[in-house]
C-alpha atoms as a PDB file:
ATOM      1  CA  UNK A   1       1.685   8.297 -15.027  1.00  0.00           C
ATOM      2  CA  UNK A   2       4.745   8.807 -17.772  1.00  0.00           C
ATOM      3  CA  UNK A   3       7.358  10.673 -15.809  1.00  0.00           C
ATOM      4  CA  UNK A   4       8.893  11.555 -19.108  1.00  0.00           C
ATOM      5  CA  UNK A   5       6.445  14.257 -19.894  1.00  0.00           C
ATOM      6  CA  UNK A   6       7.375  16.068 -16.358  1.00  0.00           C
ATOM      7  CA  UNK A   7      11.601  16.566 -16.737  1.00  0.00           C
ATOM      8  CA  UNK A   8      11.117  19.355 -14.054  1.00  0.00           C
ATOM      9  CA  UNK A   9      12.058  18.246 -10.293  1.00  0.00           C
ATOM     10  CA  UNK A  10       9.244  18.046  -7.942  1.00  0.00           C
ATOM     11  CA  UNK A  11       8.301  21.276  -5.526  1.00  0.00           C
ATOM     12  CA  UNK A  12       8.396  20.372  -1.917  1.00  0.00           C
ATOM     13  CA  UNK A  13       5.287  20.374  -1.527  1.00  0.00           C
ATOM     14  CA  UNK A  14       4.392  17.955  -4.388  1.00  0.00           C
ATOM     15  CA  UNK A  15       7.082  15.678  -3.006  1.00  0.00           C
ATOM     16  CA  UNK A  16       4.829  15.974   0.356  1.00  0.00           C
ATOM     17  CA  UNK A  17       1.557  15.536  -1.374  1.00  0.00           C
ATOM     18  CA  UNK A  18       3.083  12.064  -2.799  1.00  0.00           C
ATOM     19  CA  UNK A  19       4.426  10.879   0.139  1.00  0.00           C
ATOM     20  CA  UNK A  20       1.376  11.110   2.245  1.00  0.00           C
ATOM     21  CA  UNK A  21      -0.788   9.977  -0.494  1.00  0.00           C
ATOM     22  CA  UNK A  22       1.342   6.622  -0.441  1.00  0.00           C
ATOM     23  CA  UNK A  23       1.349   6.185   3.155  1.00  0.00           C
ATOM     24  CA  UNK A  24      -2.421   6.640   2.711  1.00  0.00           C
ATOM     25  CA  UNK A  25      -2.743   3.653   0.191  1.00  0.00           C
ATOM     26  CA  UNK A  26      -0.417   1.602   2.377  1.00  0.00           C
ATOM     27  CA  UNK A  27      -2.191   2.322   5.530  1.00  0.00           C
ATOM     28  CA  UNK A  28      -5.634   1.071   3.167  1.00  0.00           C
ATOM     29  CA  UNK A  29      -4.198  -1.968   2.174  1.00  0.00           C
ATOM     30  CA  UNK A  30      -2.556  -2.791   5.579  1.00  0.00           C
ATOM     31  CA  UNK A  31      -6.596  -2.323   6.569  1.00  0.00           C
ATOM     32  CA  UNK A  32      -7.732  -4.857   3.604  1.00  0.00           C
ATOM     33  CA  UNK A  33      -5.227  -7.064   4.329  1.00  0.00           C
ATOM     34  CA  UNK A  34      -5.567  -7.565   7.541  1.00  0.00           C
ATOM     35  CA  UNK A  35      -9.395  -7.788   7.480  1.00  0.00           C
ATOM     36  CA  UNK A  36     -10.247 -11.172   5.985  1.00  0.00           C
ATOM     37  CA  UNK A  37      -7.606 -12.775   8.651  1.00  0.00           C
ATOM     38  CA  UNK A  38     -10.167 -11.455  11.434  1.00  0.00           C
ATOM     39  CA  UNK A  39     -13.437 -12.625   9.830  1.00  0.00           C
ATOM     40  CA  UNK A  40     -12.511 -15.760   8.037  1.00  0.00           C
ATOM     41  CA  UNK A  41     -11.151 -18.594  10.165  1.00  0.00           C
ATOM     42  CA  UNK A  42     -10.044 -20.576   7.051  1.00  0.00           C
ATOM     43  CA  UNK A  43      -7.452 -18.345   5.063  1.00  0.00           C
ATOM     44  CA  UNK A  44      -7.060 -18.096   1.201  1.00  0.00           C
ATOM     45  CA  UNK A  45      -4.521 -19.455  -0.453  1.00  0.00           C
ATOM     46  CA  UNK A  46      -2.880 -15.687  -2.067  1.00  0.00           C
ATOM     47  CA  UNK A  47      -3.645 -14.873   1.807  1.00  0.00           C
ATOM     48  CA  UNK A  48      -0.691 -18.059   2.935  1.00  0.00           C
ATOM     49  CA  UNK A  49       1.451 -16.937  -0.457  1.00  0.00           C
ATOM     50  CA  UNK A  50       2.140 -13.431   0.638  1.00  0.00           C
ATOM     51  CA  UNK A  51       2.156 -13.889   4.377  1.00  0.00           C
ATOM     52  CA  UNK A  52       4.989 -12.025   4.960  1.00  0.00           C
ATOM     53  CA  UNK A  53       2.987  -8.532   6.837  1.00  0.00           C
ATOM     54  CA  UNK A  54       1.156 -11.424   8.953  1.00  0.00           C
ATOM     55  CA  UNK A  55       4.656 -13.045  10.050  1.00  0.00           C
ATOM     56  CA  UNK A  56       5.402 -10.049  12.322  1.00  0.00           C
END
Protein backbone atom coordinates (compact mmCIF):
# COMPACT_ATOMS: atom_id res chain seq x y z
CA UNK A 1 0.00 0.00 0.00
CA UNK A 2 3.08 2.55 -1.08
CA UNK A 3 1.27 5.53 -2.49
CA UNK A 4 4.53 6.50 -4.05
CA UNK A 5 4.29 4.05 -6.86
CA UNK A 6 0.67 5.65 -7.88
CA UNK A 7 1.69 9.76 -8.45
CA UNK A 8 -1.56 9.86 -10.61
CA UNK A 9 -4.78 11.40 -8.73
CA UNK A 10 -7.50 9.03 -8.03
CA UNK A 11 -10.66 8.65 -10.68
CA UNK A 12 -13.93 9.34 -9.03
CA UNK A 13 -14.86 6.35 -8.95
CA UNK A 14 -11.76 4.88 -7.19
CA UNK A 15 -12.14 7.68 -4.67
CA UNK A 16 -15.83 6.06 -4.25
CA UNK A 17 -14.66 2.52 -4.18
CA UNK A 18 -12.29 3.65 -1.09
CA UNK A 19 -14.63 5.44 0.69
CA UNK A 20 -17.25 2.81 0.91
CA UNK A 21 -14.77 0.16 1.44
CA UNK A 22 -13.74 2.15 4.73
CA UNK A 23 -17.10 2.76 5.91
CA UNK A 24 -17.44 -1.01 5.38
CA UNK A 25 -14.46 -1.87 7.76
CA UNK A 26 -15.71 0.72 10.23
CA UNK A 27 -19.21 -0.45 10.20
CA UNK A 28 -17.30 -4.30 10.92
CA UNK A 29 -15.45 -3.17 13.68
CA UNK A 30 -18.26 -0.99 15.20
CA UNK A 31 -20.03 -4.77 14.96
CA UNK A 32 -16.85 -6.50 16.81
CA UNK A 33 -16.64 -3.99 19.12
CA UNK A 34 -19.69 -3.79 20.29
CA UNK A 35 -20.27 -7.57 20.49
CA UNK A 36 -18.27 -8.80 23.49
CA UNK A 37 -20.03 -5.79 25.62
CA UNK A 38 -23.44 -7.78 24.92
CA UNK A 39 -22.24 -11.32 25.72
CA UNK A 40 -19.70 -10.84 28.41
CA UNK A 41 -20.91 -9.23 31.63
CA UNK A 42 -17.30 -8.76 32.90
CA UNK A 43 -15.39 -6.47 30.30
CA UNK A 44 -11.66 -6.75 29.24
CA UNK A 45 -9.34 -4.59 30.21
CA UNK A 46 -8.28 -3.12 26.19
CA UNK A 47 -12.31 -3.17 26.21
CA UNK A 48 -12.20 -0.18 29.56
CA UNK A 49 -8.79 1.38 27.75
CA UNK A 50 -10.45 2.38 24.55
CA UNK A 51 -13.95 3.03 25.79
CA UNK A 52 -14.39 5.99 24.09
CA UNK A 53 -17.28 4.47 21.08
CA UNK A 54 -19.04 2.93 24.35
CA UNK A 55 -19.14 6.51 26.17
CA UNK A 56 -21.81 7.75 23.72
Amino acid sequence: MTADNRPRMLTPAEVKALRDSKRQIHRRVDELQQRPKATSAQPQPKATHHSRSGDD
